[in-house]
N, C-alpha and C. Protein backbone atom coordinates (compact mmCIF):
# COMPACT_ATOMS: atom_id res chain seq x y z
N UNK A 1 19.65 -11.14 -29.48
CA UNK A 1 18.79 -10.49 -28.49
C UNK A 1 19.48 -10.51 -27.13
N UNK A 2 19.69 -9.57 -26.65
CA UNK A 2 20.06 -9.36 -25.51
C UNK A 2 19.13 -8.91 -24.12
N UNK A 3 19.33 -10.54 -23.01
CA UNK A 3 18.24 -11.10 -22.33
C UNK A 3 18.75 -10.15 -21.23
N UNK A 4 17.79 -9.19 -20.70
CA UNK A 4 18.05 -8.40 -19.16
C UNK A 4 18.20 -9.36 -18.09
N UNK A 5 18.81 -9.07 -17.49
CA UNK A 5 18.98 -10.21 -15.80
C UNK A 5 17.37 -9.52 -15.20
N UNK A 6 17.23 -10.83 -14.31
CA UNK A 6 16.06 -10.58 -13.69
C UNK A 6 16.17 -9.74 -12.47
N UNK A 7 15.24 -8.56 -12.31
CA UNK A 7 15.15 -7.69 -11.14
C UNK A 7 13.91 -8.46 -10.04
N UNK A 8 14.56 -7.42 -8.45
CA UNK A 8 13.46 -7.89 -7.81
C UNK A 8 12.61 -6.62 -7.43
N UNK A 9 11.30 -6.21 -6.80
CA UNK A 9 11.14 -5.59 -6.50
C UNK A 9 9.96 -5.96 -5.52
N UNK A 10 9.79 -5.04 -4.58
CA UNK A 10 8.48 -5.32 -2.97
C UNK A 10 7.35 -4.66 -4.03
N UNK A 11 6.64 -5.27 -3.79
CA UNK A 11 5.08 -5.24 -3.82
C UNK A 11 3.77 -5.32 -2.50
N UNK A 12 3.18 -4.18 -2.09
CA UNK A 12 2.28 -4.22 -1.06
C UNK A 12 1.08 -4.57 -1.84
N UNK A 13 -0.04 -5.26 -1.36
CA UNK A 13 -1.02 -5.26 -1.43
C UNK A 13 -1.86 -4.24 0.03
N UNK A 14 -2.68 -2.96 -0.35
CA UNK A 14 -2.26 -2.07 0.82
C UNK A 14 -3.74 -2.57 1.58
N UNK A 15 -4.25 -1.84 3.13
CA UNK A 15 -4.91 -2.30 3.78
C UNK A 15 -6.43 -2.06 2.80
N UNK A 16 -6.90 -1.37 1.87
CA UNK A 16 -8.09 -1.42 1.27
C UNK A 16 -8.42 -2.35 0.70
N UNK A 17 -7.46 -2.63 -0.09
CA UNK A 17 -7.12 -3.73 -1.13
C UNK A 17 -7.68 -5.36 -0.80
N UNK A 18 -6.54 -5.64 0.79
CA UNK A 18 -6.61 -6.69 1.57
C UNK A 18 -8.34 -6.79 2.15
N UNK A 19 -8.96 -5.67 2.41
CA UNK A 19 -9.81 -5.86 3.07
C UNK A 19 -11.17 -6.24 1.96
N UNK A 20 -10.64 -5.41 1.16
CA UNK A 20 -11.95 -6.29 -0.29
C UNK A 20 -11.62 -7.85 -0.27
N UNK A 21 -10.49 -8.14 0.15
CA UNK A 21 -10.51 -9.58 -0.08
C UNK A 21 -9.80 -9.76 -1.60
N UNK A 22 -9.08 -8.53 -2.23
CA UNK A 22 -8.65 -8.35 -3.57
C UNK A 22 -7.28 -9.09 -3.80
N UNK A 23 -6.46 -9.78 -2.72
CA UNK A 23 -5.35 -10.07 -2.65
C UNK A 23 -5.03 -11.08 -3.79
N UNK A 24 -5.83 -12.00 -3.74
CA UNK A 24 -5.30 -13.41 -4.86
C UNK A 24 -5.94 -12.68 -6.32
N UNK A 25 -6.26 -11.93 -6.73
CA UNK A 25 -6.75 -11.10 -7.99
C UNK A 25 -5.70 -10.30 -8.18
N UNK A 26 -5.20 -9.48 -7.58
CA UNK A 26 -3.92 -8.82 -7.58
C UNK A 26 -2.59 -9.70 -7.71
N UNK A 27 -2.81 -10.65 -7.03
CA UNK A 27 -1.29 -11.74 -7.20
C UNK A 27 -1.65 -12.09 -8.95
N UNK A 28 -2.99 -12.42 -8.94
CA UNK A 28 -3.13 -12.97 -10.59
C UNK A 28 -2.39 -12.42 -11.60
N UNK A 29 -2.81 -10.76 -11.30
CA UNK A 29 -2.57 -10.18 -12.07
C UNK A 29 -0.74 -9.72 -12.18
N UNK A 30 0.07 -9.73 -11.32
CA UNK A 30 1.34 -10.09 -10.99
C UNK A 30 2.14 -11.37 -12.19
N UNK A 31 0.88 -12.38 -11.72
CA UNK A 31 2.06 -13.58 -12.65
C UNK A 31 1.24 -13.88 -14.19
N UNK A 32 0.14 -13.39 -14.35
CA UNK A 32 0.11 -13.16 -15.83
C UNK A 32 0.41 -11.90 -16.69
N UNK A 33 0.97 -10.87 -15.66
CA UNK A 33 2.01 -10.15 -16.56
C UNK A 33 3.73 -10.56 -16.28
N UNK A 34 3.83 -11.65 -15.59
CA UNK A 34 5.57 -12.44 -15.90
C UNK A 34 6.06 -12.30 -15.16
N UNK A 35 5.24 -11.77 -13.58
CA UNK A 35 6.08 -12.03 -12.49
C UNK A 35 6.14 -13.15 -11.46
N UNK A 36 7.29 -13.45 -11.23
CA UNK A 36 7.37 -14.18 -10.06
C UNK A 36 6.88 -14.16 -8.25
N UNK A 37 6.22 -14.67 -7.65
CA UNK A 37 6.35 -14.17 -5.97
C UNK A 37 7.42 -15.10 -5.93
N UNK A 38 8.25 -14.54 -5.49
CA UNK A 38 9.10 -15.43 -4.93
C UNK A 38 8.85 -15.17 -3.17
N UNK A 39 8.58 -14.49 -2.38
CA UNK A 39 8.20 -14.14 -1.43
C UNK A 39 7.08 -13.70 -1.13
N UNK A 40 5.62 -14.06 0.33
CA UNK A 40 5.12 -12.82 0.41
C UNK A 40 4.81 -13.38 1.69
N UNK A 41 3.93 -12.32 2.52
CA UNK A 41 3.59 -12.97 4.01
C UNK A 41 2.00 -11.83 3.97
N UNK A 42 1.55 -12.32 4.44
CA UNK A 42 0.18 -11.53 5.54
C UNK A 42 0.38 -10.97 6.54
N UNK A 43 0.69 -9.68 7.23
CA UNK A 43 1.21 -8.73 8.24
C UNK A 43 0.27 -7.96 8.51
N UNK A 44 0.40 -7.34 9.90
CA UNK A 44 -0.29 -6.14 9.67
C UNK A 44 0.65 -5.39 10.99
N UNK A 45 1.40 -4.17 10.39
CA UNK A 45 2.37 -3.53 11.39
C UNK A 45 2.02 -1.95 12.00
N UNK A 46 3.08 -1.98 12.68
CA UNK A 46 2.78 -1.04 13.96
C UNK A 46 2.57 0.42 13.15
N UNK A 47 2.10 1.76 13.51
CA UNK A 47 2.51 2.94 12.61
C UNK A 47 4.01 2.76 12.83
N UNK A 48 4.67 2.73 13.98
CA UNK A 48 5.94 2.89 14.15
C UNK A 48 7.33 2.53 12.88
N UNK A 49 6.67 1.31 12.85
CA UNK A 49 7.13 0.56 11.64
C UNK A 49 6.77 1.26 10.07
N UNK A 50 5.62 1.83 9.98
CA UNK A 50 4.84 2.52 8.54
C UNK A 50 6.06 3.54 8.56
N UNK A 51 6.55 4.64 9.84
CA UNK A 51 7.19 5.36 9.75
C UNK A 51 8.61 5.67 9.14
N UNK A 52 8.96 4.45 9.78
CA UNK A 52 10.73 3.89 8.84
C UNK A 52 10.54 3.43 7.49
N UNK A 53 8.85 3.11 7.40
CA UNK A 53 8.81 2.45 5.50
C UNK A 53 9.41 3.36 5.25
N UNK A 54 8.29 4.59 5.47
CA UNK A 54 8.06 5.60 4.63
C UNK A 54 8.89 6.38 4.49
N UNK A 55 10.00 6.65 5.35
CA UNK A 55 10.79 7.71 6.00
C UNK A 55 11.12 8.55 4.64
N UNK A 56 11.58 8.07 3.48
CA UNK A 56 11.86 8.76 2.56
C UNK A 56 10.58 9.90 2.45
N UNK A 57 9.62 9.85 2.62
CA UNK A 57 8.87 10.75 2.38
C UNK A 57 8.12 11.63 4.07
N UNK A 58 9.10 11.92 5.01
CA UNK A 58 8.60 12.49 6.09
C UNK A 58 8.35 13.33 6.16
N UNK A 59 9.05 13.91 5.16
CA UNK A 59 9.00 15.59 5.54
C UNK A 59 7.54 16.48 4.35
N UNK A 60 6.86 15.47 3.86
CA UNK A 60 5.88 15.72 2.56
C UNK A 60 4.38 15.78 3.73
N UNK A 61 3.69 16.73 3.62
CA UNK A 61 2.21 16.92 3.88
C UNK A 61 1.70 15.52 4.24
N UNK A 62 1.58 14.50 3.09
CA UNK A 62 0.92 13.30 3.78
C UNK A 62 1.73 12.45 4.14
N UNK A 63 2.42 12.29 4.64
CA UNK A 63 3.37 11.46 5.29
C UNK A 63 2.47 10.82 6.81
N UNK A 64 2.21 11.52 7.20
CA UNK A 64 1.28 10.95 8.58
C UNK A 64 0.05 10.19 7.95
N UNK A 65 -0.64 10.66 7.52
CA UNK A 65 -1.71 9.97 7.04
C UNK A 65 -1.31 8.82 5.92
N UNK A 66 -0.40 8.56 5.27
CA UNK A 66 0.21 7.50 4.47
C UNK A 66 0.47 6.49 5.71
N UNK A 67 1.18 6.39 6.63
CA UNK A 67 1.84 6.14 7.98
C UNK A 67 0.51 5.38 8.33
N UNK A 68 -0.29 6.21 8.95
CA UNK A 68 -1.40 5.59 9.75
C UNK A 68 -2.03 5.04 8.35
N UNK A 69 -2.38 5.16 7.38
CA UNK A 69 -3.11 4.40 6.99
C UNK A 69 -2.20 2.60 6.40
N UNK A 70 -1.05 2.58 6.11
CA UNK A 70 -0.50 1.49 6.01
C UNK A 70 -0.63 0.53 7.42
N UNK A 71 -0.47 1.45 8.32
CA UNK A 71 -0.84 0.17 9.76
C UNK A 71 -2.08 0.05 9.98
N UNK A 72 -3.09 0.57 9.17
CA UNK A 72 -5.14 0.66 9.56
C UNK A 72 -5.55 -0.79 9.63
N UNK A 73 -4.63 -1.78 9.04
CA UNK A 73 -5.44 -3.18 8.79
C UNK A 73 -3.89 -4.43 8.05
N UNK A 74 -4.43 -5.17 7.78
CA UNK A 74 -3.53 -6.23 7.44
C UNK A 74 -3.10 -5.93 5.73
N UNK A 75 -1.88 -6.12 5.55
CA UNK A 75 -1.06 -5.95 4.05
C UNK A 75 -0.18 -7.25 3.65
N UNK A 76 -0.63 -7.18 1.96
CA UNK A 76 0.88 -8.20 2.13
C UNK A 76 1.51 -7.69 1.41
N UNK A 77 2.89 -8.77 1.63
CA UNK A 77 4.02 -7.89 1.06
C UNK A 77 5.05 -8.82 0.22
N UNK A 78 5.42 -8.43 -0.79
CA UNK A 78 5.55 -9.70 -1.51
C UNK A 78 7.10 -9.15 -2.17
N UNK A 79 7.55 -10.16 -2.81
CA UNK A 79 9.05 -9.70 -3.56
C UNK A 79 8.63 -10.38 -4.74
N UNK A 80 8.51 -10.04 -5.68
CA UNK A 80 8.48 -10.26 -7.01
C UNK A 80 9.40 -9.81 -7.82
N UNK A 81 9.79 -11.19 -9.26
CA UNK A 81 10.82 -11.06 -10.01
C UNK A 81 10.39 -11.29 -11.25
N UNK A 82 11.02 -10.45 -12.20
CA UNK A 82 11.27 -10.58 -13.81
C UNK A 82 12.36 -9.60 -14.38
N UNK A 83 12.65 -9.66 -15.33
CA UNK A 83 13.42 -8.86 -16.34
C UNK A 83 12.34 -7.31 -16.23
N UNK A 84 13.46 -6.58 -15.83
CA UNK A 84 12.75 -5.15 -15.73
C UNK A 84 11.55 -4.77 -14.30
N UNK A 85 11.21 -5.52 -13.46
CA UNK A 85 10.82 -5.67 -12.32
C UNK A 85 10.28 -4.51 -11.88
N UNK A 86 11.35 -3.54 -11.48
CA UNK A 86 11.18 -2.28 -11.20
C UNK A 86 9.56 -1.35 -12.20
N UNK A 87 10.12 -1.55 -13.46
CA UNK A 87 9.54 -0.21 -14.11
C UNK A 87 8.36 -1.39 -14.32
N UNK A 88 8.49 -2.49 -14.99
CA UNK A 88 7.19 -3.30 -15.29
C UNK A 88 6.19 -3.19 -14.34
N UNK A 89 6.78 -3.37 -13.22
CA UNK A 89 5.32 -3.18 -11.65
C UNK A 89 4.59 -1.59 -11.82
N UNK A 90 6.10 -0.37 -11.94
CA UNK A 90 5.08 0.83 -11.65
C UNK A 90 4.31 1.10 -12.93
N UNK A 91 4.63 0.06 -13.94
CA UNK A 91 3.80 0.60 -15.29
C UNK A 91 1.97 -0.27 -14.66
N UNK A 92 2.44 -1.27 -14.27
CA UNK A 92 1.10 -2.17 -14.04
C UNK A 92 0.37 -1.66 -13.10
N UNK A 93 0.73 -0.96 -12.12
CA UNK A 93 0.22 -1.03 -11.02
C UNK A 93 -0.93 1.40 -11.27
N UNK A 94 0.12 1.58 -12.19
CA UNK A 94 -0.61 2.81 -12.77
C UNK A 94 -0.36 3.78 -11.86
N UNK A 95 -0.92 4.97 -12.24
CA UNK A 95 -0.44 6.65 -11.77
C UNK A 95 -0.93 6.30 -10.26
N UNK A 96 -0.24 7.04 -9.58
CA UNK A 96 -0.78 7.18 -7.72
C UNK A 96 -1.98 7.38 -7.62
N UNK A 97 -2.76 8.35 -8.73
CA UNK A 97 -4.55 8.54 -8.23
C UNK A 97 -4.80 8.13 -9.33
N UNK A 98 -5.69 7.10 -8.45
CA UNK A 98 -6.30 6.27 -9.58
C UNK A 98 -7.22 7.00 -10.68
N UNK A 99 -7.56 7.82 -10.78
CA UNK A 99 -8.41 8.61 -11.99
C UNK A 99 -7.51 8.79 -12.78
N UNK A 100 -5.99 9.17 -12.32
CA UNK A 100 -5.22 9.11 -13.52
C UNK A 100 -4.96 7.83 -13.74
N UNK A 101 -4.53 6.91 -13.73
CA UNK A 101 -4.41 6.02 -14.21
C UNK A 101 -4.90 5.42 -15.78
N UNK A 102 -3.89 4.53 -15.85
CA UNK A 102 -4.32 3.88 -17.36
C UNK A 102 -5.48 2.87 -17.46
N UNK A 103 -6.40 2.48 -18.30
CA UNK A 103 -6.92 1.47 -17.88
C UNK A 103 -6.33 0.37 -18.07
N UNK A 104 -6.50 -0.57 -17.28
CA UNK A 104 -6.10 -2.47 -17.38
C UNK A 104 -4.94 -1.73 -16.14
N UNK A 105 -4.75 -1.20 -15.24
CA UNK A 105 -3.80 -0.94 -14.16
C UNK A 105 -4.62 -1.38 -12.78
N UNK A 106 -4.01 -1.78 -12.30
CA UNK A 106 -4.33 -1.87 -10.94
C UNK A 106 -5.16 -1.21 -10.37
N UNK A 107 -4.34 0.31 -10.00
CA UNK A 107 -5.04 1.23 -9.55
C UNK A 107 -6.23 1.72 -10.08
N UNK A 108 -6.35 1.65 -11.21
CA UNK A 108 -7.29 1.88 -12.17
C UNK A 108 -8.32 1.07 -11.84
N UNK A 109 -8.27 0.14 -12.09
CA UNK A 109 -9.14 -1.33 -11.59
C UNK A 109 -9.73 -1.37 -10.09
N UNK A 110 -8.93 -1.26 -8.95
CA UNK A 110 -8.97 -1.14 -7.85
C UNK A 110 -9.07 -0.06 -6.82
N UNK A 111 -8.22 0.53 -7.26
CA UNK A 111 -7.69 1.76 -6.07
C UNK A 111 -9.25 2.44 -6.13
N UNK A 112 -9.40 3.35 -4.67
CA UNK A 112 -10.40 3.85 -4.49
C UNK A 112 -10.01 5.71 -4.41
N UNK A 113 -9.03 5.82 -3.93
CA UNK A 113 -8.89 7.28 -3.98
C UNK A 113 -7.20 7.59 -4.30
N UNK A 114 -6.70 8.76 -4.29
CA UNK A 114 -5.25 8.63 -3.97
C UNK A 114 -4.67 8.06 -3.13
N UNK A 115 -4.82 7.75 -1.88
CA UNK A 115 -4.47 7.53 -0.89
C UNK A 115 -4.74 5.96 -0.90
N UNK A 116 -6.08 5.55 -0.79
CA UNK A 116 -6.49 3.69 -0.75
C UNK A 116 -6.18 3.39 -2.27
N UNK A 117 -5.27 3.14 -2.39
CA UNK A 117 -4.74 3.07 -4.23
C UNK A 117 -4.21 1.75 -4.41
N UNK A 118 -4.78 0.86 -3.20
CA UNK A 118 -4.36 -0.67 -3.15
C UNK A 118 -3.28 -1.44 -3.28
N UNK A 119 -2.22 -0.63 -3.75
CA UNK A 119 -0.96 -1.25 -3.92
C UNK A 119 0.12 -0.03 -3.82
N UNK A 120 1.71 -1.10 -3.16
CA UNK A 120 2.29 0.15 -3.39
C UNK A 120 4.03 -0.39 -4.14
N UNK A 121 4.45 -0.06 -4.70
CA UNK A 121 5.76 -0.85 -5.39
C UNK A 121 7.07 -0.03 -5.45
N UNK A 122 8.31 -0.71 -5.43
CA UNK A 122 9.38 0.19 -5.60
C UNK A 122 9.73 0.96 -6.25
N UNK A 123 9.99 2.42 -6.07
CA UNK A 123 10.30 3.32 -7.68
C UNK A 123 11.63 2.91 -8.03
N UNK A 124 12.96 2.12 -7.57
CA UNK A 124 14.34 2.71 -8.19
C UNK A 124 14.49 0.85 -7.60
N UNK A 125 15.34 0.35 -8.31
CA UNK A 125 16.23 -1.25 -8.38
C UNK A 125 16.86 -0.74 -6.83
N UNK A 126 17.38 0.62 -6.20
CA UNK A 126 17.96 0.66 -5.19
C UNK A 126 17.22 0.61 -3.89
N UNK A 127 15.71 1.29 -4.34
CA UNK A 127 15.03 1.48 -3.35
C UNK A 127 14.46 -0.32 -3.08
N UNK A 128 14.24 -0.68 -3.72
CA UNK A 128 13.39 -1.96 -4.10
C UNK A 128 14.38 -3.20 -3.32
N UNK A 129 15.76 -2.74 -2.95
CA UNK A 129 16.69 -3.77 -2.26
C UNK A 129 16.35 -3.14 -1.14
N UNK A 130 16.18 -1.87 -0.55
CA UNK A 130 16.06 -1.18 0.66
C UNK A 130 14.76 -2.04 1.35
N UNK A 131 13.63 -1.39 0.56
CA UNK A 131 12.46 -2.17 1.07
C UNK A 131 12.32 -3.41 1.30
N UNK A 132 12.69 -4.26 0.42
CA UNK A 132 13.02 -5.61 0.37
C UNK A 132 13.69 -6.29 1.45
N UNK A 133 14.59 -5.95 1.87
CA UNK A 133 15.31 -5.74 3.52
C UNK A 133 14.65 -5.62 4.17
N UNK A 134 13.46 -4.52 4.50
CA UNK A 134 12.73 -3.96 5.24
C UNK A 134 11.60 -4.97 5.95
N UNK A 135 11.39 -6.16 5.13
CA UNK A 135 10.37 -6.91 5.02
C UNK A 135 10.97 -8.19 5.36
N UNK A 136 11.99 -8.65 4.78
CA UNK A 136 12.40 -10.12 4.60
C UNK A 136 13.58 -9.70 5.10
N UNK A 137 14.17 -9.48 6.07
CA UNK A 137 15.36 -9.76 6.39
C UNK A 137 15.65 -11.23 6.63
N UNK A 138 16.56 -11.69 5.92
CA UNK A 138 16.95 -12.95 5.82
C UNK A 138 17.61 -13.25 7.19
C-alpha cells in the first residue's frame, strides 16, 4: 500500500458560521474526518485584506460582495493536515450553494445561502500554500 504524504490546506470558518457560534462543531467535524488543526486563530480583517484573499477572483460579478462579506464579522482560519487535504476538505465541506450540496457536508448542514456557505477551503495543494502564507506568515 502506498501511504500519500500528508497535505496542508487553510480552512475558514466564514463570518455566518462564527456568528451561530458553529465554530467548535465545524472543527469536530474536521478531526473526525482525519484532520489535523495544526494551526488556527480568531480574526476578524479589514475588506482591504478580503481583497488580496480573494484577488484571484476580482474580476467575477461577486467579488465585492464576497470581499465585504468575509470582513462583516470575526472568522477563523485554520491550517489543517492529512493525506489528500486538499480534495478531502472540498469533498467535506460540499458544492458552493448549499442546496447543491451532498448531505453529511458542511455546507449542507450549515451554510445558509450561496454566499453565507460557512466555510471556505483551498481548491489546488498550490493555492492552499498561497493562502496559507496569507494567514500564518511564519
Amino acid at each position: 500500500m502506498i501511504m500519500s504524504k500528508n497535505e496542508k490546506t487553510l480552512s475558514i470558518i466564514k463570518p455566518d458560521a462564527v456568528e451561530r457560534n458553529l465554530d467548535n462543531e465545524i472543527k469536530e467535524i474536521f478531526k473526525n474526518n482525519g484532520f489535523s488543526i495544526l494551526k488556527e486563530k480568531k480574526i476578524q480583517i479589514e475588506k482591504s485584506e478580503a481583497e488580496k484573499f480573494y484577488k484571484v477572483h476580482e474580476t467575477k460579478p461577486f467579488y465585492n460582495d464576497l470581499c465585504s462579506y468575509l470582513s462583516s464579522g470575526p472568522i477563523v482560519v485554520m491550517v489543517l493536515e492529512k493525506a489528500n487535504a486538499v480534495i478531502d476538505n472540498r469533498e467535506l465541506m460540499g458544492a458552493t450553494n448549499p442546496k447543491e450540496a451532498k448531505d453529511g457536508t458542511i455546507r449542507k448542514k450549515y451554510g445558509i445561502s450561496i454566499d453565507k456557505n460557512s466555510v471556505h477551503g483551498s481548491d489546488s495543494i498550490e493555492n492552499a500554500k498561497i493562502e496559507i502564507d496569507f494567514f500564518f506568515k511564519d
